[in-house]
Structure formats: C-alpha cells, structure tokens
Protein backbone atom coordinates (compact mmCIF):
# COMPACT_ATOMS: atom_id res chain seq x y z
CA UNK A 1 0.00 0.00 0.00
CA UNK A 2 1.08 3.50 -0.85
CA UNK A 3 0.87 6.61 1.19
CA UNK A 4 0.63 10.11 0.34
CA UNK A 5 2.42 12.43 2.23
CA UNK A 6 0.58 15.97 2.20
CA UNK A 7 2.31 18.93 2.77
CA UNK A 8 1.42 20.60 6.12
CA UNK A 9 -0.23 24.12 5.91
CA UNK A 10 2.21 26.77 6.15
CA UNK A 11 5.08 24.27 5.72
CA UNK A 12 7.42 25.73 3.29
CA UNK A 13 10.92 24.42 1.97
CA UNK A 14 13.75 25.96 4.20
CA UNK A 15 16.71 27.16 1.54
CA UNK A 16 20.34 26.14 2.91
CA UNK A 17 21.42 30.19 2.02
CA UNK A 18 22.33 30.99 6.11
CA UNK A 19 24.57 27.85 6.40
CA UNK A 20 27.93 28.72 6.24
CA UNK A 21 30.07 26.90 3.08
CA UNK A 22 32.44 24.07 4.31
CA UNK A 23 35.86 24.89 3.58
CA UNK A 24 38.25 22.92 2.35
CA UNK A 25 41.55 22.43 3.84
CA UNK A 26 44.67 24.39 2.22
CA UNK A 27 46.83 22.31 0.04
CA UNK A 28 50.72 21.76 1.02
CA UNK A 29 51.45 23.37 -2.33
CA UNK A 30 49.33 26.43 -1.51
CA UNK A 31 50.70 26.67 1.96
CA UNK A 32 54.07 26.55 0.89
CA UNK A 33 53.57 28.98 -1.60
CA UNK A 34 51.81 31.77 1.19
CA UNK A 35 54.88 31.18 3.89
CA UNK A 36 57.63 31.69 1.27
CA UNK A 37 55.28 34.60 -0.36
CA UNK A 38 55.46 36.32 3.00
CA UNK A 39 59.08 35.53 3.61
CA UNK A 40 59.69 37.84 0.94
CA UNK A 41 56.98 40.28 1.78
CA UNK A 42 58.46 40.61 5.28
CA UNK A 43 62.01 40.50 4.79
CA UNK A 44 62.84 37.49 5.76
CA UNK A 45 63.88 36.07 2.49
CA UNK A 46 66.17 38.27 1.01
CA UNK A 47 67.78 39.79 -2.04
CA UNK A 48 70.99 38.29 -2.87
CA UNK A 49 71.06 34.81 -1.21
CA UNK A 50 70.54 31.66 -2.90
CA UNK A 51 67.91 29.26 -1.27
CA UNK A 52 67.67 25.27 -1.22
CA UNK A 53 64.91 24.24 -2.60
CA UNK A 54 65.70 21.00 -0.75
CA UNK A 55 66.03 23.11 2.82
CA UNK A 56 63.04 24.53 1.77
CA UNK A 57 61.18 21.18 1.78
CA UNK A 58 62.69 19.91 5.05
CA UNK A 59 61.86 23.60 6.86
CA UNK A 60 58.19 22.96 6.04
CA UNK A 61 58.60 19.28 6.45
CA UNK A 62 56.93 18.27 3.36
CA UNK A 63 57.84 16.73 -0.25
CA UNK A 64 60.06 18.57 -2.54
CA UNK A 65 56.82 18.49 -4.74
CA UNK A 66 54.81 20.93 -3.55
CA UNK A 67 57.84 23.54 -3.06
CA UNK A 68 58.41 23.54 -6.27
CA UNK A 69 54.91 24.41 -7.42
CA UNK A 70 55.03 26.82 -4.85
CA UNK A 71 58.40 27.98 -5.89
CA UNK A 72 56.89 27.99 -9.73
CA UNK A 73 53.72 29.91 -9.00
CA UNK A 74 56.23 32.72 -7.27
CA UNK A 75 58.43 32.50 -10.07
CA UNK A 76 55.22 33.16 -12.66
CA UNK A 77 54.69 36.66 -10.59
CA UNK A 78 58.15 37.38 -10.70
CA UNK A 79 58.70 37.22 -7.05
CA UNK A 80 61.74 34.46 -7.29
CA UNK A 81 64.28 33.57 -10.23
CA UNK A 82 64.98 29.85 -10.21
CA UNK A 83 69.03 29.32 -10.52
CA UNK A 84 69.54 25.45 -12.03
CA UNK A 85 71.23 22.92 -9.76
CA UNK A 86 71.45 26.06 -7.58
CA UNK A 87 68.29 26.84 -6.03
CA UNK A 88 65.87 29.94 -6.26
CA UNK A 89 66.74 33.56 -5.13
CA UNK A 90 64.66 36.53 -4.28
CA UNK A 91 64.03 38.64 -7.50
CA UNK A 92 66.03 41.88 -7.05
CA UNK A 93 64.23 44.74 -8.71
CA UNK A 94 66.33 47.15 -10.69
CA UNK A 95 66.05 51.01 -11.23
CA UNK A 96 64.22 50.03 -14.62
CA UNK A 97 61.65 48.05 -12.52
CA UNK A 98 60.70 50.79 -10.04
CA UNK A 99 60.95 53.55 -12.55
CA UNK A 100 58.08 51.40 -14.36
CA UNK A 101 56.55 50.51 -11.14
CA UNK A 102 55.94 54.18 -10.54
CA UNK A 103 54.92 55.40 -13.48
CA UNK A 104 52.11 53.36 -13.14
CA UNK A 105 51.54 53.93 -9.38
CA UNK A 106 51.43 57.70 -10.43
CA UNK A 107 48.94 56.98 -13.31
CA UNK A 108 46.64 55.44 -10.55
CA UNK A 109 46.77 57.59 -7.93
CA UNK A 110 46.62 60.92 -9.80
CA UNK A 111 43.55 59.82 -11.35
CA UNK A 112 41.57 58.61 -7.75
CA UNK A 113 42.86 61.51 -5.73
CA UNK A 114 41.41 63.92 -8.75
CA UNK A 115 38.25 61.57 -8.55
CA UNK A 116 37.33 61.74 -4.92
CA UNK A 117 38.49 65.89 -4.61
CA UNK A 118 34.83 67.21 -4.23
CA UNK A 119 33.49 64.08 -3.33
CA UNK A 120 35.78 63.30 0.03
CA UNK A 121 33.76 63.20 3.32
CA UNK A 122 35.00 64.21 6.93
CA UNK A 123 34.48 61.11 7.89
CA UNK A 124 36.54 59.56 4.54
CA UNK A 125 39.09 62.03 5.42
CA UNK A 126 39.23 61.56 8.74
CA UNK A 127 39.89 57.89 8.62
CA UNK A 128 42.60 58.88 6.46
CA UNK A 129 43.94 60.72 9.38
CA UNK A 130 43.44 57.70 11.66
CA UNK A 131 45.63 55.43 9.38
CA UNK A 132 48.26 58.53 9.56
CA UNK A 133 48.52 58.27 13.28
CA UNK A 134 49.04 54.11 13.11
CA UNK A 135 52.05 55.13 11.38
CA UNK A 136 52.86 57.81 13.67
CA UNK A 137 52.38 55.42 17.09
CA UNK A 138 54.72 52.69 14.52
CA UNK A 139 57.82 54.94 14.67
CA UNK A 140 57.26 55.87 18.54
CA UNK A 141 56.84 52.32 19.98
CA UNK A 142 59.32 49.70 18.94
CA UNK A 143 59.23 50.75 15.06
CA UNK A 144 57.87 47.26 13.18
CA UNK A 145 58.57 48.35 9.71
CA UNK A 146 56.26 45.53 8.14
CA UNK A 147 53.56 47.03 10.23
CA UNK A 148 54.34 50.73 8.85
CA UNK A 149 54.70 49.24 4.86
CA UNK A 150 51.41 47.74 5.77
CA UNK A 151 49.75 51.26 7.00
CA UNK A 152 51.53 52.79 3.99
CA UNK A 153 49.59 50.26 1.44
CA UNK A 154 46.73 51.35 3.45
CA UNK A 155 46.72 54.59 3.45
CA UNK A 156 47.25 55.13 -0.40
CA UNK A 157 44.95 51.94 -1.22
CA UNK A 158 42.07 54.13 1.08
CA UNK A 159 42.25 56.49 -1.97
CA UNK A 160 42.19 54.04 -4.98
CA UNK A 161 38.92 52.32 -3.67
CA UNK A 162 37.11 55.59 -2.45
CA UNK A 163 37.61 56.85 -6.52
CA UNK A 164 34.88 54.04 -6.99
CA UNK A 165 36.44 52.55 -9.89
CA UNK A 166 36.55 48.66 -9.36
CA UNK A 167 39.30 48.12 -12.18
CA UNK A 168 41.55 50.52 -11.38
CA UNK A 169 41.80 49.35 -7.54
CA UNK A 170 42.10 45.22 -9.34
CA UNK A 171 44.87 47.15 -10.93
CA UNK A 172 46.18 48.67 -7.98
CA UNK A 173 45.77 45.50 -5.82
CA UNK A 174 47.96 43.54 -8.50
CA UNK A 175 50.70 45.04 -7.66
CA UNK A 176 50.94 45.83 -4.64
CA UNK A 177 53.26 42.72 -3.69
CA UNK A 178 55.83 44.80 -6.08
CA UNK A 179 55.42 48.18 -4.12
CA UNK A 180 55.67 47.07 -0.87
CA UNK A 181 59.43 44.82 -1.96
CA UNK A 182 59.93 48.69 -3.88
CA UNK A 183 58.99 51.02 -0.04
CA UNK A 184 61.36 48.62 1.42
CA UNK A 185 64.18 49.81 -0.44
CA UNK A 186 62.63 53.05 0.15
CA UNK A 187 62.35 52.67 3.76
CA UNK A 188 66.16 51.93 3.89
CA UNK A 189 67.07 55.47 3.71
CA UNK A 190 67.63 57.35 6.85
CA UNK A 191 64.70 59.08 8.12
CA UNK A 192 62.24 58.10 5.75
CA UNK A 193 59.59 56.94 7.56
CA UNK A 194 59.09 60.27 9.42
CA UNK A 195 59.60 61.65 5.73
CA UNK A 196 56.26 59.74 4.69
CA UNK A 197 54.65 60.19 7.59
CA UNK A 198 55.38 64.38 6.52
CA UNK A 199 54.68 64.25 3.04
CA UNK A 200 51.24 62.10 3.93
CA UNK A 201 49.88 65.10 6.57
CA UNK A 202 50.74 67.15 3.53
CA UNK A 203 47.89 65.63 1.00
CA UNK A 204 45.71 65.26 4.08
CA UNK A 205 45.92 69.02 5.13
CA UNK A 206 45.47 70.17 1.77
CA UNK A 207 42.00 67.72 1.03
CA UNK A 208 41.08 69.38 4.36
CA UNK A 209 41.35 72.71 3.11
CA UNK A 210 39.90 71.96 -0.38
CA UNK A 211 42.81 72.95 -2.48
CA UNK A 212 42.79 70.50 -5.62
CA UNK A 213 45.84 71.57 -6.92
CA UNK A 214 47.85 71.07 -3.86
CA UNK A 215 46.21 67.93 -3.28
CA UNK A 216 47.70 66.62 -6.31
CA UNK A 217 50.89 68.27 -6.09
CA UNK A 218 51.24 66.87 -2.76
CA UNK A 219 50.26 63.46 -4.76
CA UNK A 220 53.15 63.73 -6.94
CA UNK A 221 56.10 65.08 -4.92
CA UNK A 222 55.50 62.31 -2.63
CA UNK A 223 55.77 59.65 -5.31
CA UNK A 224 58.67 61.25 -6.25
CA UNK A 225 60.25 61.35 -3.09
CA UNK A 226 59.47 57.94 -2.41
CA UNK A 227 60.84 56.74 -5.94
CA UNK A 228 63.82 58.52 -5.53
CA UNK A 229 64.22 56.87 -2.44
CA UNK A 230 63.82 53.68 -3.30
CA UNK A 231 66.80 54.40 -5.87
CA UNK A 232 69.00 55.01 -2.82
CA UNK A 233 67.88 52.07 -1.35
CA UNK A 234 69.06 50.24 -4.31
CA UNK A 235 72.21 51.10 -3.96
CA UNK A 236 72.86 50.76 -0.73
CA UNK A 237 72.09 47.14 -0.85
C-alpha cells in the first residue's frame, strides 16, 4: 500500500542560504607557496642569497613536490628567479623596474585623488587621518617596519577604492606585492619613515582645506620622493 504524504499548511521548503560553506583544507602546495610569499613580503627572504629548494622542503617538512609548485607559481609573478642545480633567489628589482613601477603607481593615484576631490567626506578624510597616526604610534613604539609598509599600502589603497572605480583598484591590488618589496628599499634610507609620515599630513591638510591643486601636487612630490628613495635604497644594498 502507498501513502501520500501531504504537505502541512504553512510548511514551506527551508533554503540552505544561512549555512555557512564548508571549507576545504589548504593544500601543502598552496601553503608553501603563502609562507615563502610572506618571507619575501616581510624581509625574511632576502635579495641576494641563494635558497635550497631542498632546505626549503625539510623547513616545512613536506615533499620537494609541492615547493616547487610553490616555488613555480612565485616564479610566474616574478617574485623568485629559479638558478639550475642552484636553487631559487629573491628577485632583485632594478632602477628600470621601479621607474616602471611608478609610473604606473602615479597613473593610478593621480587619477583617484582627482576623482574623490569634491566628493571626500569628513568622515573619509578623517579615517585617512586615523591610518596617519598608526604610522605615527609605529615609529614611537618599537618601530615594526612591516607594520608601517602595511599602514603605507593602506593609506594610499584608502584612496584608490574611495575613486569608486573597481578596475583601477584590481589594478592597484595587483601590484601591490611589487610596491611594498619597492617602499622597502625606500624605507632603507635614513629618516624616511618620518619623511612619509610628513609628506602624507601634507595631501591630508590640503584635502582638508579643499585645495585640488595642492592635493595633487602633494600626490606627486611624494611619489617622487618615495621613488627617488627607493633608488638610494638600491644602492645601498
């Protein structure tokens, strides 16, 4: 005998949208890949050493196999150079490099600072001010430079994604691995994190005030300054 199962009054089908997505666990090759990725971020893999790819393995405790498709995927985003029967190094960005990597950091950020002029809120501006002072309370307590190159990405990134435009902060966002190796070398200069710290008050002070063209040419001499900086930093290493 059959039997017919009638829907309840008021009974509706309950959709699985509030249940929160299992997530799968990280593979060695992508965990490899994120602690050597932030090795170099941070400074603790640096320019001008040669690394085992074999040490590398045994450090993480893990097959040679998944290094190396770490170590592969870095070298596709120009992070690493792989040296045969040698090992991989830390890619070592010339002048040439950070001359291009301005030019296009200059392109970006003239255009969203010139976008987001008359259309900056206190609050916007404000918060602006707030990342300012992280930097500020970086220098005074136990200065953690990878804490101040990560308020620096902040505070210039703050202006890229308040100009709205979702391609230009992709843009932006893709290479930011590449200016934070660049601010390093920047950084390396004496007194040139109180320099930034300066030159960022500047652009605040004049959005405060209003004054578009100081805004920008606060923009640009602190690109400058930072490029030119970075130079020195290259040279010095």
């Amino acid at each position: 005998m059959l039997y017919k199962f009638e829907e309840k009054p008021g009974l509706k089908q309950k959709s699985f949208d509030d249940l929160i997505p299992l997530k799968r666990p990280k593979s060695l090759n992508y965990m490899a890949y994120e602690s050597i990725k932030e090795g170099i971020l941070t400074g603790k893999l640096v320019t001008g050493e040669v690394y085992s790819e074999l040490e590398l393995a045994r450090r993480f405790k893990i097959s040679r196999t998944p290094v190396r498709e770490a170590l592969l995927r870095l070298s596709a985003e120009n992070l690493i150079i792989f040296h045969p029967k040698k090992g991989i190094s830390v890619n070592d960005f010339d002048k040439k490099d950070i001359e291009n990597l301005f030019e296009l950091r200059q392109a970006i950020e003239e255009v969203a600072i010139s976008k987001v002029l008359v259309n900056l809120s206190i609050d916007q501006i404000q918060t602006a001010k707030s990342i300012i002072t992280e930097q500020e309370n970086c220098i005074k307590n136990n200065y953690d430079e990878n804490l101040f190159l990560e308020m620096d990405r902040k505070f210039h990134l703050f202006f890229v994604e308040a100009s709205g435009n979702r391609f230009m902060v992709q843009t932006y966002n893709s290479i930011r691995d590449y200016m934070t190796i660049s601010a390093r070398k920047a950084l390396a200069k004496k007194g040139r994190a109180n320099e930034v710290i300066y030159e960022h008050n500047a652009i605040i002070e004049a959005l405060s005030r209003g004054d578009a063209e100081k805004v920008k040419e606060s923009v640009r001499r602190h690109l400058i300054t930072s490029k030119l900086a970075a130079f020195e930093g290259l040279t010095e290493n």
